[in-house]
C-alpha atoms as a PDB file:
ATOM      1  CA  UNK A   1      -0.737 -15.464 -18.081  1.00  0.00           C
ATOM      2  CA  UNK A   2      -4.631 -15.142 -17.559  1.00  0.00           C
ATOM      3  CA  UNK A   3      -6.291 -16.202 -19.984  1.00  0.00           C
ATOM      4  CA  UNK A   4     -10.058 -13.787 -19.752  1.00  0.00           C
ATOM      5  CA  UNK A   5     -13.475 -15.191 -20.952  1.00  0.00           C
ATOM      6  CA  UNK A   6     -14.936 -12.603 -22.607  1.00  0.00           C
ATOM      7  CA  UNK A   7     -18.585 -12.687 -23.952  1.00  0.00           C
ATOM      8  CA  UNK A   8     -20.115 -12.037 -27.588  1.00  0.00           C
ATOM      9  CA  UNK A   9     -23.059 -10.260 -26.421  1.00  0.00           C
ATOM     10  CA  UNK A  10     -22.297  -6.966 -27.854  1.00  0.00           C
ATOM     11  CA  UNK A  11     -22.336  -5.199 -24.317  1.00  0.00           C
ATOM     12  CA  UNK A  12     -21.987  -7.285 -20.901  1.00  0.00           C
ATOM     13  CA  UNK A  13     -20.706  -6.364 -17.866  1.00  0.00           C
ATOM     14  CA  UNK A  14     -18.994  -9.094 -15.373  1.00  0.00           C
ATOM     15  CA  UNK A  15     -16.008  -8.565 -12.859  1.00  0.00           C
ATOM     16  CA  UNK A  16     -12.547 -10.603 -13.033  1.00  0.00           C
ATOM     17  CA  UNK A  17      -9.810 -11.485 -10.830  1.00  0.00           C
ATOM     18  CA  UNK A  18      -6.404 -10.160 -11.700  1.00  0.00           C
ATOM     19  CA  UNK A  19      -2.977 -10.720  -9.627  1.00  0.00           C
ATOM     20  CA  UNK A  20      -5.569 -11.776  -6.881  1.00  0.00           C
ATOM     21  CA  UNK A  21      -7.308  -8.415  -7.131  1.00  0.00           C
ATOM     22  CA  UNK A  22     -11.070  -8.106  -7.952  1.00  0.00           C
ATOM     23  CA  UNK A  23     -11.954  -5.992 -11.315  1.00  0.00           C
ATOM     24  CA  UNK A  24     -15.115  -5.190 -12.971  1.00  0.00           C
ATOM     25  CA  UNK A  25     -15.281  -5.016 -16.529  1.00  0.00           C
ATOM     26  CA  UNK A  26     -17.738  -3.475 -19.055  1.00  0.00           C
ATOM     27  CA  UNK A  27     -17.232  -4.986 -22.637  1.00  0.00           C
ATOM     28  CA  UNK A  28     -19.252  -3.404 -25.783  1.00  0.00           C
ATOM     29  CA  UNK A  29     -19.058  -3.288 -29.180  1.00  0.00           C
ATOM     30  CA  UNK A  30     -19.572  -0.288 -31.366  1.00  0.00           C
ATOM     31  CA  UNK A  31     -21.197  -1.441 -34.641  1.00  0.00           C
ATOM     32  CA  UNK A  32     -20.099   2.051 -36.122  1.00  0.00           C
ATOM     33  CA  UNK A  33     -16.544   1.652 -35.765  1.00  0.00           C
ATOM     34  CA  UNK A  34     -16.588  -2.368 -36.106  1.00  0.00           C
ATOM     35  CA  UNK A  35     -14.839  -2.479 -32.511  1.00  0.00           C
ATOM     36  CA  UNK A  36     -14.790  -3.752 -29.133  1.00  0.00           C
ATOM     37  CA  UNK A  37     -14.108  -1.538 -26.417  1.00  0.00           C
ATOM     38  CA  UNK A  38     -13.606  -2.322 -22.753  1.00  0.00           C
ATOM     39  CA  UNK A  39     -14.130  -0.114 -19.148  1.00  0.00           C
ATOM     40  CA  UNK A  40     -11.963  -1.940 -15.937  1.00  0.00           C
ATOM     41  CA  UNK A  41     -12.483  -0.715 -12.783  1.00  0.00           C
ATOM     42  CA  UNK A  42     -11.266  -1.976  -9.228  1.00  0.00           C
ATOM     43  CA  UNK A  43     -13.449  -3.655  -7.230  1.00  0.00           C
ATOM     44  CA  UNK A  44     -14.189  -0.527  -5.252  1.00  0.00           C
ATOM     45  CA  UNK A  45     -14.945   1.132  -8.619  1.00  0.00           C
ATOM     46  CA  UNK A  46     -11.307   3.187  -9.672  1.00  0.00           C
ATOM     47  CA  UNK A  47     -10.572   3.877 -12.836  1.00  0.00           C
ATOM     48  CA  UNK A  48      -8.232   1.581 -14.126  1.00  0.00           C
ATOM     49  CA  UNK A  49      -9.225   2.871 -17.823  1.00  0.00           C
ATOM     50  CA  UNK A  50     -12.217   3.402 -19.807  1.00  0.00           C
ATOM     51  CA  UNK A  51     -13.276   2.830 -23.882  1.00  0.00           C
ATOM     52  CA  UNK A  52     -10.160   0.499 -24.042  1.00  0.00           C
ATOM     53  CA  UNK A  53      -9.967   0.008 -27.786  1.00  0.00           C
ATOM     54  CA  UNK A  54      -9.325  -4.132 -28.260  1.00  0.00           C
ATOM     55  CA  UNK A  55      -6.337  -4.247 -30.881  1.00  0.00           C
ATOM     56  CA  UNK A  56      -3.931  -7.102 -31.135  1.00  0.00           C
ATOM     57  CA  UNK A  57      -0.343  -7.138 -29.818  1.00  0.00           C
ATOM     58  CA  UNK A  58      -0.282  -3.792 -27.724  1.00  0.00           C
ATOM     59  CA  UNK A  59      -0.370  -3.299 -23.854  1.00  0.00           C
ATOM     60  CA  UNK A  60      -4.346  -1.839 -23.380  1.00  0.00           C
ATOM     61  CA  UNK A  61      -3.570   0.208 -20.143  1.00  0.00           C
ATOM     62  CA  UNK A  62      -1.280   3.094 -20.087  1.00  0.00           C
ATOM     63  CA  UNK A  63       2.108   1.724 -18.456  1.00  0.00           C
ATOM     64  CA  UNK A  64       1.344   4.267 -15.588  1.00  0.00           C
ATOM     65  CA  UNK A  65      -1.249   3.261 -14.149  1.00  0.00           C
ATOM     66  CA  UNK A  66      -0.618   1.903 -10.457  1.00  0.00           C
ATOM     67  CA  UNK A  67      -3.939   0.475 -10.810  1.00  0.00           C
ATOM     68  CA  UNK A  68      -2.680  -2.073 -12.755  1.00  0.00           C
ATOM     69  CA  UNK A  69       0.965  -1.958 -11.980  1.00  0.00           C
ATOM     70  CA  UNK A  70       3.573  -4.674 -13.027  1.00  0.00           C
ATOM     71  CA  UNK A  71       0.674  -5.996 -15.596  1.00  0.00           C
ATOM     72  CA  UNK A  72      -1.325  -5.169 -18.644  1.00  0.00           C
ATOM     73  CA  UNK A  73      -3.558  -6.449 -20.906  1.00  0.00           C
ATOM     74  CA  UNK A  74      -3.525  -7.820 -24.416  1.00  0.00           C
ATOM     75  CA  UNK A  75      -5.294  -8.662 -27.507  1.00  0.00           C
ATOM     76  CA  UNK A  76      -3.179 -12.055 -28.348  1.00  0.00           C
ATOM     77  CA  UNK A  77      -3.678 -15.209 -31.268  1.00  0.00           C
ATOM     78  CA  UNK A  78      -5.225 -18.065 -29.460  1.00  0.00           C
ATOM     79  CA  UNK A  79      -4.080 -20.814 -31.665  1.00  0.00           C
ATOM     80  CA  UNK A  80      -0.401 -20.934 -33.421  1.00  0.00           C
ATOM     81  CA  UNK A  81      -1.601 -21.105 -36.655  1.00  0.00           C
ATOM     82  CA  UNK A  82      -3.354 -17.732 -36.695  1.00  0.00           C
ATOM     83  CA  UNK A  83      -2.355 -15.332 -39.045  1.00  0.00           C
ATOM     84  CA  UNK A  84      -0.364 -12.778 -37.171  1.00  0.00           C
ATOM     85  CA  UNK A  85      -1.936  -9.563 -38.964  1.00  0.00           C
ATOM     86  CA  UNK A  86      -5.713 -10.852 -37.848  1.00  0.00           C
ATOM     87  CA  UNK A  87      -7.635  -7.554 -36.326  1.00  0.00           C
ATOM     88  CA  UNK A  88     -10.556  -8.217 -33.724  1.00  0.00           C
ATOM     89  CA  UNK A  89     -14.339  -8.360 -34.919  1.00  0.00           C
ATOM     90  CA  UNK A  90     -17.387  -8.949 -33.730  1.00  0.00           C
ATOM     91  CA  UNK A  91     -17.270 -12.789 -33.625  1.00  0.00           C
ATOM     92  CA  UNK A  92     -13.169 -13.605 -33.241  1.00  0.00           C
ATOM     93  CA  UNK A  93     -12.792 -12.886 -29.754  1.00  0.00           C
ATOM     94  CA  UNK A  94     -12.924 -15.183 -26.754  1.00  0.00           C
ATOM     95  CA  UNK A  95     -11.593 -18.423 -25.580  1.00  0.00           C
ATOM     96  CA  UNK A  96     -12.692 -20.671 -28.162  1.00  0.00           C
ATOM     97  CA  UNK A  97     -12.234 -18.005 -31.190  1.00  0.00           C
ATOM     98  CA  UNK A  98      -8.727 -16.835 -33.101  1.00  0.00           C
ATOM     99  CA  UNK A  99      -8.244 -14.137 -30.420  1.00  0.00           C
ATOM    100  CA  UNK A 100      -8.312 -13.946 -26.860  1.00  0.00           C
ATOM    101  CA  UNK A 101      -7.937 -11.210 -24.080  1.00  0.00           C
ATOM    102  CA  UNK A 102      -4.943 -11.953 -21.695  1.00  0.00           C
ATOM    103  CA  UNK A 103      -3.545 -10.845 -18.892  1.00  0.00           C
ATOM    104  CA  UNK A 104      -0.029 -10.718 -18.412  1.00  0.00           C
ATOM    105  CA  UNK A 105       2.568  -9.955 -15.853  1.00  0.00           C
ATOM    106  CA  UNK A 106       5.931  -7.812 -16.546  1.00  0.00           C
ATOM    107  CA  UNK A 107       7.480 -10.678 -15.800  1.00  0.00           C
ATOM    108  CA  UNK A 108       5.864 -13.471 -17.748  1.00  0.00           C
ATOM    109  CA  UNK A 109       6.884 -10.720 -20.967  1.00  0.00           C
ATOM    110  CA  UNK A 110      10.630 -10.874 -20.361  1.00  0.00           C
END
């Protein structure tokens, strides 16, 4: 597991390495629909997927994509006590907040 600094400027752009690939990430946040979303591209600039809504406790690429095969990414609590039914806003996401962005291997899940 991965754990992925993300920033709190609402939009930033910064690349990432996943499974010892490079990715490039965009990262905004849509004040009309109280969201974050998030582009990731390879490092030669694929599509891996694009306007990636961040939501808690679901896989955020489709399960198809070879781009990002045997892996996917997550919205997950980042301390134990966290209430489990805690959505993502403006200011709760990132290392040192109640949610964090994760990546996470097939096989880390089972």
């Amino acid at each position: 597991m991965l754990f992925i600094a993300t920033s709190t400027n609402p939009y930033s752009s910064y690349s990432v390495t996943l499974g010892g690939k490079s990715y490039n990430v965009v990262q905004r946040w849509n004040d009309k629909t109280k969201a974050w979303y998030l582009d990731l591209r390879t490092g030669t600039n694929e599509i891996v997927s694009l306007s990636m809504k961040l939501v808690p406790r679901v896989g955020l690429v489709k399960r198809n994509n070879h781009l990002l095969e045997g892996a996917n990414l997550y919205v997950v609590a980042n301390f134990d006590d966290a209430p489990s039914t805690l959505e993502v806003t403006r200011d709760n996401l990132g290392l040192s907040k109640q949610l964090v962005l994760v990546y996470i291997t097939d096989e880390e899940l089972e």
